[in-house]
N, C-alpha and C. Protein backbone atom coordinates (compact mmCIF):
# COMPACT_ATOMS: atom_id res chain seq x y z
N UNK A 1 -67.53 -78.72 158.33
CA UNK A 1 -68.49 -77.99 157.51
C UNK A 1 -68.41 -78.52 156.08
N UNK A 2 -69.43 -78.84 155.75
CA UNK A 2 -69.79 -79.56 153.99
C UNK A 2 -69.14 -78.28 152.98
N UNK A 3 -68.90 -78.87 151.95
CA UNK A 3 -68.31 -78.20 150.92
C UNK A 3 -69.32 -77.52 150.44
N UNK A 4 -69.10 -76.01 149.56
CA UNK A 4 -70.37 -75.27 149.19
C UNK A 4 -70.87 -75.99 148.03
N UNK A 5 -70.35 -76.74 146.85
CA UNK A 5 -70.94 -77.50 146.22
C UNK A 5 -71.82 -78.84 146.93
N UNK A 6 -71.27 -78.97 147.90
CA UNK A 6 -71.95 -80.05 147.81
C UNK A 6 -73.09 -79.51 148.89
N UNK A 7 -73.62 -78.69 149.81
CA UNK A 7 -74.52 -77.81 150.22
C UNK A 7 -75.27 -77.53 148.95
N UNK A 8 -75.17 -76.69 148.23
CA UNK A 8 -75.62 -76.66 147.32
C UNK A 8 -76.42 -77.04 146.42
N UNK A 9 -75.54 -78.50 146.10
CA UNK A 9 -76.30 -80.16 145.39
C UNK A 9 -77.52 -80.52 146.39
N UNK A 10 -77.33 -80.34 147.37
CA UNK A 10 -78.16 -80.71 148.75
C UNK A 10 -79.62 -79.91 148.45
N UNK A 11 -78.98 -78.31 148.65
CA UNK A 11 -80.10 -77.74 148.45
C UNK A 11 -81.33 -78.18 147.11
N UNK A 12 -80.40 -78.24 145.93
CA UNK A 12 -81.07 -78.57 145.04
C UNK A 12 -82.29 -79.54 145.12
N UNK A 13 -81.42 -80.74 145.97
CA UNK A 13 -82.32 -82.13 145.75
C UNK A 13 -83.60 -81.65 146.83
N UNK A 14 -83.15 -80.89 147.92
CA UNK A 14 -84.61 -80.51 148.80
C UNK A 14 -85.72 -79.98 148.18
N UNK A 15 -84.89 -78.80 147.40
CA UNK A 15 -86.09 -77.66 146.34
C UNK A 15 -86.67 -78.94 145.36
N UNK A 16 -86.34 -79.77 144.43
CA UNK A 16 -86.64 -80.29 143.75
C UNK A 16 -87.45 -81.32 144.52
N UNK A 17 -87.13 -81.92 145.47
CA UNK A 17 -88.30 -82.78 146.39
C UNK A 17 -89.19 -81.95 146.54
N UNK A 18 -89.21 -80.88 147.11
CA UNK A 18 -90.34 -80.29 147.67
C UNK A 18 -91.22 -79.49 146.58
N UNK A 19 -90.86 -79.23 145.54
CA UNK A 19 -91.72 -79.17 144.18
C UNK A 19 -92.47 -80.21 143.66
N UNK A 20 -91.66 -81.13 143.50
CA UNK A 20 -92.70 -82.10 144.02
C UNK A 20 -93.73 -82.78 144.58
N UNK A 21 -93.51 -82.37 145.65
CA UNK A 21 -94.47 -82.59 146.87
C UNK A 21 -95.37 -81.55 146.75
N UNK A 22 -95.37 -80.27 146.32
CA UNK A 22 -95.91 -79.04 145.76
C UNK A 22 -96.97 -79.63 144.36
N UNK A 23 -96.35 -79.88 143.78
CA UNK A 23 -97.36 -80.23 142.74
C UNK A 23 -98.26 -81.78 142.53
N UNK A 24 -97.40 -82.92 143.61
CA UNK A 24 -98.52 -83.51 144.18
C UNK A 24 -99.35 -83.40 144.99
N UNK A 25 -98.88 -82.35 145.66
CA UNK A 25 -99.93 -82.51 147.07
C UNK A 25 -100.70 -80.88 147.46
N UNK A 26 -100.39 -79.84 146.44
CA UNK A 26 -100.29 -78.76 146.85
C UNK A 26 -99.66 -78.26 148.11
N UNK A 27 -99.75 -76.93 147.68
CA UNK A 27 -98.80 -76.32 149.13
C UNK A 27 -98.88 -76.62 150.17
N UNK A 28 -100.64 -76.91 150.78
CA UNK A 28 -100.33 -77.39 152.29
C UNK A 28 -100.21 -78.70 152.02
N UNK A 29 -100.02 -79.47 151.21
CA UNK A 29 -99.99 -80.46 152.01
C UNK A 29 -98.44 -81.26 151.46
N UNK A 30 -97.94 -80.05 151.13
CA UNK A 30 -96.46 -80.38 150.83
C UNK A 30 -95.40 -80.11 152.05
N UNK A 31 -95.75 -81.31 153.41
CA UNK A 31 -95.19 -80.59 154.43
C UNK A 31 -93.51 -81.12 154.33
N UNK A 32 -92.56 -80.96 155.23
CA UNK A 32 -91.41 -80.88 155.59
C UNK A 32 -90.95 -82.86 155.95
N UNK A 33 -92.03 -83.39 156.73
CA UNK A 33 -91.90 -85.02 156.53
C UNK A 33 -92.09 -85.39 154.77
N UNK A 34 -92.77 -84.64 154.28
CA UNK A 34 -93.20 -85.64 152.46
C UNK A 34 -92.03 -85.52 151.54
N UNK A 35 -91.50 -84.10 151.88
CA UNK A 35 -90.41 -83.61 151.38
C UNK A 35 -89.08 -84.27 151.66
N UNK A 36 -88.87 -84.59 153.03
CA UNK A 36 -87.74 -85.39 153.15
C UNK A 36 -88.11 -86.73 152.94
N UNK A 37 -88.78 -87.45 153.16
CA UNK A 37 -89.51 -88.44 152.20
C UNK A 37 -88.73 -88.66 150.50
N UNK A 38 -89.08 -87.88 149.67
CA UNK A 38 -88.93 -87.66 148.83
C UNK A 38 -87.71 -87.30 147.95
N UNK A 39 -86.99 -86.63 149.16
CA UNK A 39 -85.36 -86.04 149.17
C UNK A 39 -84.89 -87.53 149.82
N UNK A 40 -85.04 -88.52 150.15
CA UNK A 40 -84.76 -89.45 150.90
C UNK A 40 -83.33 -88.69 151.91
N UNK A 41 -83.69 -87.97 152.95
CA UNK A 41 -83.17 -87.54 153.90
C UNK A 41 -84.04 -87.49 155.00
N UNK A 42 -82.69 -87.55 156.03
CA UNK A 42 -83.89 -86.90 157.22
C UNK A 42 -84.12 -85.84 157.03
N UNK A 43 -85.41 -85.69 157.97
CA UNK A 43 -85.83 -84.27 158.30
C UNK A 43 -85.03 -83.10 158.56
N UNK A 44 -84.47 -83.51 159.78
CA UNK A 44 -83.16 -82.38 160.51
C UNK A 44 -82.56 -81.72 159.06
N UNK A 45 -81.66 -82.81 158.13
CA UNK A 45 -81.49 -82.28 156.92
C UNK A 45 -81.47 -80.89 156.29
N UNK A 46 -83.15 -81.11 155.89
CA UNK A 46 -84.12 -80.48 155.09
C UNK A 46 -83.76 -79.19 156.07
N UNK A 47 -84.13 -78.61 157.21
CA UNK A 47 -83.71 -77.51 158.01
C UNK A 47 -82.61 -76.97 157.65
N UNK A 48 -81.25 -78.23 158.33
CA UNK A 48 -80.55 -77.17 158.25
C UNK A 48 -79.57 -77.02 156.88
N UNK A 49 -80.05 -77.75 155.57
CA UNK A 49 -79.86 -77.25 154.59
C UNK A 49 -80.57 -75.59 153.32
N UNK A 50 -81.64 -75.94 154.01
CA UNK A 50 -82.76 -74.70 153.45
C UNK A 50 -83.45 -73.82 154.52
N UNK A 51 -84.09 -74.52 155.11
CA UNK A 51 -84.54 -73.67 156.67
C UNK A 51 -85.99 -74.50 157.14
N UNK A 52 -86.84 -73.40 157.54
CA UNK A 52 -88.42 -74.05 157.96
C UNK A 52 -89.13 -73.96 156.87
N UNK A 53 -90.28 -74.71 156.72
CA UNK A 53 -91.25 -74.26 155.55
C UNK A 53 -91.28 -73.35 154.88
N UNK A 54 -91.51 -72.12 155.83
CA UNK A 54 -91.10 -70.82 155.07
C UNK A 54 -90.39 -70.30 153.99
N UNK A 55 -89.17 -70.81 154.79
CA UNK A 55 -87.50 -70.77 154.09
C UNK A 55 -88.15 -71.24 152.79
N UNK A 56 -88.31 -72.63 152.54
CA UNK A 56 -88.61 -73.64 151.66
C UNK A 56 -89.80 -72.85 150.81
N UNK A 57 -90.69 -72.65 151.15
CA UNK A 57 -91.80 -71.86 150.29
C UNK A 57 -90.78 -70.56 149.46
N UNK A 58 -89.92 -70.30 150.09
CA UNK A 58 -89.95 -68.68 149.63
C UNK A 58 -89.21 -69.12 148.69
N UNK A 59 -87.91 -70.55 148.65
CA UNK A 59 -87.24 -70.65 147.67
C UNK A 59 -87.63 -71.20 146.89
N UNK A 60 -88.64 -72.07 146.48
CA UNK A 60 -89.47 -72.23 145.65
C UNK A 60 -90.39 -71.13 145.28
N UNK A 61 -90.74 -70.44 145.45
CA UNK A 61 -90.98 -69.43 144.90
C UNK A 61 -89.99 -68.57 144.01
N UNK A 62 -88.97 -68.39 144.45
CA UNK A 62 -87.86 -68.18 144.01
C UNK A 62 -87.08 -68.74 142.64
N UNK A 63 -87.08 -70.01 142.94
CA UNK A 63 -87.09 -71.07 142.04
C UNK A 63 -87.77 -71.27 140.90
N UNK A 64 -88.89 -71.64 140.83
CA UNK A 64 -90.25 -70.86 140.06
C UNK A 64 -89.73 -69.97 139.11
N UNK A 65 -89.76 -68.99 139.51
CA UNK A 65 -90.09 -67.34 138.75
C UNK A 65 -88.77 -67.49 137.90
N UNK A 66 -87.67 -68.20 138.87
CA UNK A 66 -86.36 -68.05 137.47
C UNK A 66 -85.92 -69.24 136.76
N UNK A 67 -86.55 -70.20 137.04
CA UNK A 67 -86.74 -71.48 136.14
C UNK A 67 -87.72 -71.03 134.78
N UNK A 68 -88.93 -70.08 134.98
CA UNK A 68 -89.91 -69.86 134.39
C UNK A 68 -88.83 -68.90 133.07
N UNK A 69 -88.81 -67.57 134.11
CA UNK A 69 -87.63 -66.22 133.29
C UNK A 69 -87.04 -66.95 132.10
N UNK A 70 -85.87 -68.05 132.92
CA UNK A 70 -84.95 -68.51 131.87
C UNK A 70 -85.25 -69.15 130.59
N UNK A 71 -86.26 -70.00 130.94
CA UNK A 71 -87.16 -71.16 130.05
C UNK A 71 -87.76 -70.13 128.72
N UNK A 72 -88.18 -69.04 129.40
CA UNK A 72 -89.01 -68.32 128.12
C UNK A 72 -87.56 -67.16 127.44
N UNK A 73 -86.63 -66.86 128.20
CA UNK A 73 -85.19 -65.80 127.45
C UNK A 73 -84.69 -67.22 126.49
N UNK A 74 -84.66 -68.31 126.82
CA UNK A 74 -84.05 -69.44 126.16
C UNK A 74 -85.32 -69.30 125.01
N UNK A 75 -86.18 -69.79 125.23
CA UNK A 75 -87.24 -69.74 123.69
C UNK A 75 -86.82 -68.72 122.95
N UNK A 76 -86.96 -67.41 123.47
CA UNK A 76 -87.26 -66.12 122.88
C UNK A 76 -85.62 -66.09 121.70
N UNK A 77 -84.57 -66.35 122.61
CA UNK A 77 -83.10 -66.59 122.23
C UNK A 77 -83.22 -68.12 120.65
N UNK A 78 -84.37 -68.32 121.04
CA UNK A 78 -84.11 -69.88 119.89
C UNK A 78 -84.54 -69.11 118.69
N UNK A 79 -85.62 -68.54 118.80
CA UNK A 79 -86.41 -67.72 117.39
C UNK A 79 -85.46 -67.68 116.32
N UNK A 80 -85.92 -68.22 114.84
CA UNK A 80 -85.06 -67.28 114.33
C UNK A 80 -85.60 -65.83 113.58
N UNK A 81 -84.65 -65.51 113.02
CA UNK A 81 -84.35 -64.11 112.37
C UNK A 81 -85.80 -63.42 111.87
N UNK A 82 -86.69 -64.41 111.16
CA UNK A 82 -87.64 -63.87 110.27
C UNK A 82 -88.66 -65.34 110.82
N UNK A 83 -89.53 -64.65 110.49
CA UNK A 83 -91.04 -65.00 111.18
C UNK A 83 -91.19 -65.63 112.52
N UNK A 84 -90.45 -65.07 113.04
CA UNK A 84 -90.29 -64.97 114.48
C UNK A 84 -91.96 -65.47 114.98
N UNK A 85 -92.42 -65.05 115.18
CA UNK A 85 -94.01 -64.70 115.67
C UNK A 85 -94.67 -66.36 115.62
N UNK A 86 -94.32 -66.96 114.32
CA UNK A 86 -95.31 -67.90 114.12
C UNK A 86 -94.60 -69.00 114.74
N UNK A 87 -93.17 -69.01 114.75
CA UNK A 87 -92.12 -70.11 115.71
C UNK A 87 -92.42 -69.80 117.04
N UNK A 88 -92.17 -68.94 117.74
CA UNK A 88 -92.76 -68.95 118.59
C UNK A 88 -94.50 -69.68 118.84
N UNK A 89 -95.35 -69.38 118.01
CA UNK A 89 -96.48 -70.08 118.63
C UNK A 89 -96.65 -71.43 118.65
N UNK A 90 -95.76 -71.61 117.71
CA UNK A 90 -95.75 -73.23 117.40
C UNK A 90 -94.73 -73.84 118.29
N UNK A 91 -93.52 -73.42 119.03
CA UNK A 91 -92.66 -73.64 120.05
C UNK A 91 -93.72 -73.84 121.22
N UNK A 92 -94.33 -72.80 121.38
CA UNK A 92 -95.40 -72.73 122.43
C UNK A 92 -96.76 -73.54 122.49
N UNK A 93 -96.76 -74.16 121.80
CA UNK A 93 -97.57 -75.44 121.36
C UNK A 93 -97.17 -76.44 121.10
N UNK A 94 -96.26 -76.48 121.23
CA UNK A 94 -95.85 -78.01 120.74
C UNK A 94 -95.40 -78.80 122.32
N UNK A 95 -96.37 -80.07 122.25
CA UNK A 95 -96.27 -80.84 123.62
C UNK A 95 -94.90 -81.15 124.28
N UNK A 96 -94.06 -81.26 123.57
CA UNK A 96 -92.95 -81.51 123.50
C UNK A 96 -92.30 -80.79 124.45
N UNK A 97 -92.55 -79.60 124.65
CA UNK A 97 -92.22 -78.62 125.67
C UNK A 97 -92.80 -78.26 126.77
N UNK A 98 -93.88 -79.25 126.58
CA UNK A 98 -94.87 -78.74 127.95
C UNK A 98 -94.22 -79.23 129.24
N UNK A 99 -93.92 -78.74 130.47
CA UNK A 99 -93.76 -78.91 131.83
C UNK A 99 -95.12 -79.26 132.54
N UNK A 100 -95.75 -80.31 132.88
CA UNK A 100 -96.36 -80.62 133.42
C UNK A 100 -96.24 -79.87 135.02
N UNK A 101 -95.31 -80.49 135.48
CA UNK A 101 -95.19 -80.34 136.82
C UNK A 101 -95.34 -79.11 136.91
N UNK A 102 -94.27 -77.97 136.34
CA UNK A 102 -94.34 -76.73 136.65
C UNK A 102 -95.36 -75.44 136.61
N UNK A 103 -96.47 -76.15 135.65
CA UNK A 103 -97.96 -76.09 135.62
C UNK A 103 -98.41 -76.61 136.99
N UNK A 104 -98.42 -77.53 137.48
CA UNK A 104 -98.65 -77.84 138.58
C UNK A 104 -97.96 -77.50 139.95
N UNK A 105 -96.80 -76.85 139.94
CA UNK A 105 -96.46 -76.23 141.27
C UNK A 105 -96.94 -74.49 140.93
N UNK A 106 -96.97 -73.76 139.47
CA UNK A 106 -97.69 -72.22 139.34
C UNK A 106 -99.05 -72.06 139.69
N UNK A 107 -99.61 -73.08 139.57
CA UNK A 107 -101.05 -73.76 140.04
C UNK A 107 -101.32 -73.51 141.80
N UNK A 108 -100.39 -74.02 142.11
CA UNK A 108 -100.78 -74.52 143.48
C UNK A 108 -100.06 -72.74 144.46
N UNK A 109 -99.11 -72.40 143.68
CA UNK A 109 -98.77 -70.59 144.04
C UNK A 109 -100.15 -70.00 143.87
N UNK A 110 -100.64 -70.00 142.61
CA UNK A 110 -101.66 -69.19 141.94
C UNK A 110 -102.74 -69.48 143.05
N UNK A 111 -103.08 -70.82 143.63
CA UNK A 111 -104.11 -70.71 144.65
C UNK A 111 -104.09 -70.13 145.86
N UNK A 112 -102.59 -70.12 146.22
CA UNK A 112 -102.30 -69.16 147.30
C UNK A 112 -102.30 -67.95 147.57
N UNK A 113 -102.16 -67.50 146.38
CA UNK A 113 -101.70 -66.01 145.82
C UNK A 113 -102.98 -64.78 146.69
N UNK A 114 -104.50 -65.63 146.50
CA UNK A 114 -105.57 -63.99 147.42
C UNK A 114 -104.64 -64.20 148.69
N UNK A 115 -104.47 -64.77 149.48
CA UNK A 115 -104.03 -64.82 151.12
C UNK A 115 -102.40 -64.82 151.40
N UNK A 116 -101.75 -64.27 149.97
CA UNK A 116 -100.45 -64.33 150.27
C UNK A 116 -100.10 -63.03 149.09
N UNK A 117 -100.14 -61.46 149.42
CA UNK A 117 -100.00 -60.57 148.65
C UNK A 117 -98.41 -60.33 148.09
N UNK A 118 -97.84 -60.60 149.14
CA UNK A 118 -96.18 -60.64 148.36
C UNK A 118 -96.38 -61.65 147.41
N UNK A 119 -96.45 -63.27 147.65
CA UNK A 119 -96.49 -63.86 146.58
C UNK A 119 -97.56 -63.79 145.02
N UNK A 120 -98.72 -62.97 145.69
CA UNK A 120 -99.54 -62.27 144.45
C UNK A 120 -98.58 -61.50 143.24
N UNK A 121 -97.99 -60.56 144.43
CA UNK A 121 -97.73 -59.31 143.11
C UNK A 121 -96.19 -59.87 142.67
N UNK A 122 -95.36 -61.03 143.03
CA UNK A 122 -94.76 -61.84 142.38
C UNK A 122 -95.06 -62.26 141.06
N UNK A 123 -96.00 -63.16 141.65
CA UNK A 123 -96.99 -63.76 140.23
C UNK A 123 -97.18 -62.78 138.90
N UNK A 124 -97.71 -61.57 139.31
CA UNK A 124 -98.55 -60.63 138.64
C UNK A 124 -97.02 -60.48 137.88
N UNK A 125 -96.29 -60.07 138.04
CA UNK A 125 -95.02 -59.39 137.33
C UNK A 125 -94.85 -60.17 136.51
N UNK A 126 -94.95 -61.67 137.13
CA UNK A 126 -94.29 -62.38 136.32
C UNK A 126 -94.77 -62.64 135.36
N UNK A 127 -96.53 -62.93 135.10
CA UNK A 127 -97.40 -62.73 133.88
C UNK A 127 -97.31 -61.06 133.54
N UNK A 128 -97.10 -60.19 133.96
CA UNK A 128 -97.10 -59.35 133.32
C UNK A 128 -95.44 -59.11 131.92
N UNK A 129 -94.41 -59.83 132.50
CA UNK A 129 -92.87 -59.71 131.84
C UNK A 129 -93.29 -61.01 130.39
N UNK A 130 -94.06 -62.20 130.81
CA UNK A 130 -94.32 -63.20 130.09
C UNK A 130 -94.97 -62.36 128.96
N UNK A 131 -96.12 -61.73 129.07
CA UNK A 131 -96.85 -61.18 128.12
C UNK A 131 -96.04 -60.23 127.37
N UNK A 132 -95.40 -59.09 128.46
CA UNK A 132 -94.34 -58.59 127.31
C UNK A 132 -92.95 -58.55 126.53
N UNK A 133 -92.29 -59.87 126.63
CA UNK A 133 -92.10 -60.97 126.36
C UNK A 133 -92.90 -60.93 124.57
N UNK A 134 -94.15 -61.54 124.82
CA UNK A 134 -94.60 -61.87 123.30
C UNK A 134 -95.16 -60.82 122.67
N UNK A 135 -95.23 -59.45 123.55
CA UNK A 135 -95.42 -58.25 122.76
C UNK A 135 -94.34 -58.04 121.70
N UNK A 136 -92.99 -57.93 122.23
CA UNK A 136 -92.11 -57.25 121.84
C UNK A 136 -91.17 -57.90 120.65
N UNK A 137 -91.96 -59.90 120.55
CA UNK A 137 -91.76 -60.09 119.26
C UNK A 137 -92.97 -60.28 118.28
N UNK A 138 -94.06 -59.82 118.81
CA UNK A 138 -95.58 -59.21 117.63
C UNK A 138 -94.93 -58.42 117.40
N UNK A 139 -94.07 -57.05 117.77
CA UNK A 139 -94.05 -55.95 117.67
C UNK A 139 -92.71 -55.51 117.05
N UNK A 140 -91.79 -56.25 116.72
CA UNK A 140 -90.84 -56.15 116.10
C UNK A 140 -91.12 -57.02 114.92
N UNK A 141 -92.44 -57.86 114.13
CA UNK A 141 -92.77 -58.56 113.44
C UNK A 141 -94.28 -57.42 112.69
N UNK A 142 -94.62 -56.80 113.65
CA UNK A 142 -95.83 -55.84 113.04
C UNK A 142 -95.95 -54.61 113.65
N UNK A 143 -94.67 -53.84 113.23
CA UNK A 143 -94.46 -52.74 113.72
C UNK A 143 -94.82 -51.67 113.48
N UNK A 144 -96.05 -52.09 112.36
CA UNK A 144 -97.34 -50.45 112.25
C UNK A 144 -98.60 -50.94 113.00
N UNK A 145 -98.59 -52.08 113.90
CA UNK A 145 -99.60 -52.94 114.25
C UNK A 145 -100.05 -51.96 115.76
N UNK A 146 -101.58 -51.35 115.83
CA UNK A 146 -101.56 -50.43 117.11
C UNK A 146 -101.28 -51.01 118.15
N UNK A 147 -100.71 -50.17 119.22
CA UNK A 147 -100.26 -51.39 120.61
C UNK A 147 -101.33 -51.73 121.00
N UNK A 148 -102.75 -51.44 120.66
CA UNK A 148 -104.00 -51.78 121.52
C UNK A 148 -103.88 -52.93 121.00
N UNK A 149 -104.00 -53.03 119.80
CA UNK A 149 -104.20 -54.55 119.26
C UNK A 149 -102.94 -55.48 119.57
N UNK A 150 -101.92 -55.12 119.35
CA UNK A 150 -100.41 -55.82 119.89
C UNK A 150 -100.66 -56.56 121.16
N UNK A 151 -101.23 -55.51 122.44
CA UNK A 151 -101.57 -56.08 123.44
C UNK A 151 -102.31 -57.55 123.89
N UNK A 152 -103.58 -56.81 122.99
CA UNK A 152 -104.36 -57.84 122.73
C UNK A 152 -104.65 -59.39 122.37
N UNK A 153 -104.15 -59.00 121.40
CA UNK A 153 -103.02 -60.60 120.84
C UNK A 153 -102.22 -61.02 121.43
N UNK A 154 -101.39 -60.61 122.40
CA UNK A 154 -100.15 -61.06 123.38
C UNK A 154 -101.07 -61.64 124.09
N UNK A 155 -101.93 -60.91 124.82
CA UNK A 155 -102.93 -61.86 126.11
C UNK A 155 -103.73 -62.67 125.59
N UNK A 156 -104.36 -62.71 124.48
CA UNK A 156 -105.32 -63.69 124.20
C UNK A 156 -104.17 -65.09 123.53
N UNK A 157 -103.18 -64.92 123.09
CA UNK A 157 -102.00 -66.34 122.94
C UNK A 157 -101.93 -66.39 124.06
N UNK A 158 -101.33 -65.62 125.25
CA UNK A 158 -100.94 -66.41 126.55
C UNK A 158 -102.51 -66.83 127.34
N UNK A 159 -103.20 -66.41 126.66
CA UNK A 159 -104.50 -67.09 127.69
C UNK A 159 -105.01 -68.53 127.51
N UNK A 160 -104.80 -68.20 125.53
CA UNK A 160 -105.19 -69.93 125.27
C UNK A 160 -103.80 -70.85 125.31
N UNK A 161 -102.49 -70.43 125.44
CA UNK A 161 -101.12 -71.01 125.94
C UNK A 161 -101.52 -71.55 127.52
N UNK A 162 -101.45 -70.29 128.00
CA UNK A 162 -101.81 -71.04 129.79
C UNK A 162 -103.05 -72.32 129.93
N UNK A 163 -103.68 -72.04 129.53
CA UNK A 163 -104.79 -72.83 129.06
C UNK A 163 -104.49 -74.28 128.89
N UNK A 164 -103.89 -74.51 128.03
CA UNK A 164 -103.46 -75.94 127.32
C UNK A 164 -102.58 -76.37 128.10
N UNK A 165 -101.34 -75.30 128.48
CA UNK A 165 -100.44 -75.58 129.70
C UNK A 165 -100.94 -76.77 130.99
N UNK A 166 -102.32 -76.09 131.57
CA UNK A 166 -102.50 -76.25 132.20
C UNK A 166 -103.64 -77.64 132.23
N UNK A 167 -103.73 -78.17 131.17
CA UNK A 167 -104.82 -79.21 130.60
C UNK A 167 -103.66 -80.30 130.50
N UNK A 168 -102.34 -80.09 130.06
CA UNK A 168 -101.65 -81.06 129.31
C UNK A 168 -101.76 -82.71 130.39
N UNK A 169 -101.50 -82.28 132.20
CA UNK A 169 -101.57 -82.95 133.09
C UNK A 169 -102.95 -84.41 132.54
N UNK A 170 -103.71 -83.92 131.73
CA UNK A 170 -104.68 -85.12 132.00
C UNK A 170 -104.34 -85.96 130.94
N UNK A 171 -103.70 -85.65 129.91
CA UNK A 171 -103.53 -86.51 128.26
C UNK A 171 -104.73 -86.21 127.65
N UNK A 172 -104.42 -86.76 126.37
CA UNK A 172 -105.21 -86.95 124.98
C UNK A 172 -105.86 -85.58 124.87
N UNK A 173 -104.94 -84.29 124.51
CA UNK A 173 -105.01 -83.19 124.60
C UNK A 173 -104.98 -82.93 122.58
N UNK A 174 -104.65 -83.96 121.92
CA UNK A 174 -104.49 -83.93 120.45
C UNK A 174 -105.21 -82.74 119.67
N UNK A 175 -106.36 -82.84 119.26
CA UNK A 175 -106.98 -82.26 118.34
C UNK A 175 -107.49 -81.05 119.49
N UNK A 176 -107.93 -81.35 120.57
CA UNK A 176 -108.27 -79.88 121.62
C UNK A 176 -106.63 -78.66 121.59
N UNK A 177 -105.28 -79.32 121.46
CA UNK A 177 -104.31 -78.09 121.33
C UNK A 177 -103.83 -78.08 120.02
N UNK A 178 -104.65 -78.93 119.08
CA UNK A 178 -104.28 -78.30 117.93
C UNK A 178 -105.14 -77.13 117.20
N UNK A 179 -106.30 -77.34 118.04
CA UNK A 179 -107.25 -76.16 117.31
C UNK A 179 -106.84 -75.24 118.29
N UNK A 180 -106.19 -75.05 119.47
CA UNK A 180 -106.09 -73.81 120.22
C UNK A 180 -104.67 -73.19 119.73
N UNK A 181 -104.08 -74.17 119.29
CA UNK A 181 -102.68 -73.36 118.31
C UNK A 181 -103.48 -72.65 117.21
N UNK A 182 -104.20 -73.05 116.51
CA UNK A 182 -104.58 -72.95 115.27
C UNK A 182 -105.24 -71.38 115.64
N UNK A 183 -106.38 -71.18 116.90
CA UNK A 183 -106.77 -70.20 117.52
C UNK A 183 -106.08 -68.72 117.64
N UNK A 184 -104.30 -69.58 118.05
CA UNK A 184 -103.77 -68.65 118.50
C UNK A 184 -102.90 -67.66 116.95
N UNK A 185 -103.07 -69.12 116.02
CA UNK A 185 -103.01 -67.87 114.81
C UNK A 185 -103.80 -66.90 113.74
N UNK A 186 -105.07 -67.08 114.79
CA UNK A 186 -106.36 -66.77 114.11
C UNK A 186 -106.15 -65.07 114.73
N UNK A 187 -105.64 -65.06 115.84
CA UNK A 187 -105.06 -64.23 116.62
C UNK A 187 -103.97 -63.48 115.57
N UNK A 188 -102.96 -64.03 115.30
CA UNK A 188 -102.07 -63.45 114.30
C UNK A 188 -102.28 -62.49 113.31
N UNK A 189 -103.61 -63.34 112.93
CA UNK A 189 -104.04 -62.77 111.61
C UNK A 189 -104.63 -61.39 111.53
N UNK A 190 -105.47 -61.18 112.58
CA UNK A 190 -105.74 -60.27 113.20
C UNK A 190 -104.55 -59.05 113.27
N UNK A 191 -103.41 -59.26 112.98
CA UNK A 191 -102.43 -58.06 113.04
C UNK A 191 -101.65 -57.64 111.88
N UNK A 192 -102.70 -58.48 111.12
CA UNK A 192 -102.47 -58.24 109.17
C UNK A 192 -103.46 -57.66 108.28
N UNK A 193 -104.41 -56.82 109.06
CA UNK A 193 -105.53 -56.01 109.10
C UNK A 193 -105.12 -54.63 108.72
C-alpha cells in the first residue's frame, strides 16, 4: 500500500489534470482517458486513486470552492489597516492576479449548475460568502453607509470583477479593465453621499 503522502501527491496531480481538462474541454468533455492523458498515468490509476467521474467531478468541485474561499481570506488578510476598500479594488483588478483557468473551470460548473441543483446551490453560497466578503470591508470603511446601498455596491464590483475575470482568457483587456476598475470606483463614490 502507497504512502499517504504520496497517494495524496497522486491525488493532486489527477485533480489538477482534470481541471484542466475541465477548462479545456468543459465538463463533458473532460472525460477520464483526457485526464489521464494529461496526469500522464494510466487510466486504472486515475480510479483507484480518486474514483469514477463522479468521484472526480465532486472533488473538483470541492477543490474549486476552497481554492476560491482561500484565495479571497488571503486577499481580504493582505488589506491594509486604512483604506481598505480601494486596495482591495485595485488587488481585484489588477491582471496580475487574474486566474485564467479558474475562470474557466467556474465557467464550465456555472454551465452545469440548471441540471445539477446540489452543484447550483454550491455555487450560489459561494457567490453569495464572495459578496459578503466585500460587504463587510465597504462596511467597516462606511459604517453610516445604508446596507441597501452597501449591498449594492458589493454586487455591482463583483459583477463588473466577474466580468473582466471572465474576459481576461482572450488578451488585450488594457483600457476595457481599466475603465471597469475605474467603474468600480465610481461605485465607491457612491457611498460618500
Amino acid at each position: 500500500m502507497p504512502r499517504p503522502e504520496i497517494k495524496d501527491d497522486r491525488r493532486e496531480q489527477i485533480l489538477g489534470a482534470f481541471e484542466t481538462c475541465v477548462a479545456r474541454y468543459g465538463l463533458e468533455g473532460a472525460t477520464l482517458g483526457k485526464t489521464a492523458e494529461v496526469a500522464g498515468l494510466a487510466r486504472p490509476l486515475i480510479r483507484h486513486n480518486v474514483g469514477n467521474r463522479d468521484d472526480l467531478l465532486q472533488a473538483l468541485i470541492e477543490r474549486f470552492l476552497t481554492q476560491s474561499r482561500n484565495s479571497m481570506e488571503t486577499l481580504i488578510a493582505f488589506l491594509p489597516e486604512h483604506k481598505r476598500l480601494t486596495a482591495l479594488v485595485d488587488l481585484l483588478f489588477d491582471p496580475r492576479y487574474a486566474n485564467p483557468k479558474l475562470v474557466q473551470v467556474f465557467n464550465a460548473l456555472s454551465a452545469a449548475a440548471p441540471d445539477n441543483k446540489e452543484l447550483a446551490g454550491k455555487l450560489q453560497q459561494w457567490l453569495r460568502e464572495f459578496v459578503e466578503r466585500i460587504e463587510a470591508v465597504i462596511r467597516d470603511e462606511f459604517p453610516k453607509a445604508p446596507a441597501k446601498r452597501i449591498k449594492a455596491v458589493a454586487a455591482g464590483i463583483t459583477g463588473i470583477y466577474f466580468n473582466v475575470e471572465a474576459l481576461y482568457p482572450i488578451g488585450g483587456l488594457g483600457t476595457f479593465s481599466e475603465a471597469s476598475k475605474e467603474a468600480a470606483f465610481i461605485l465607491v463614490s457612491a457611498l460618500e453621499l
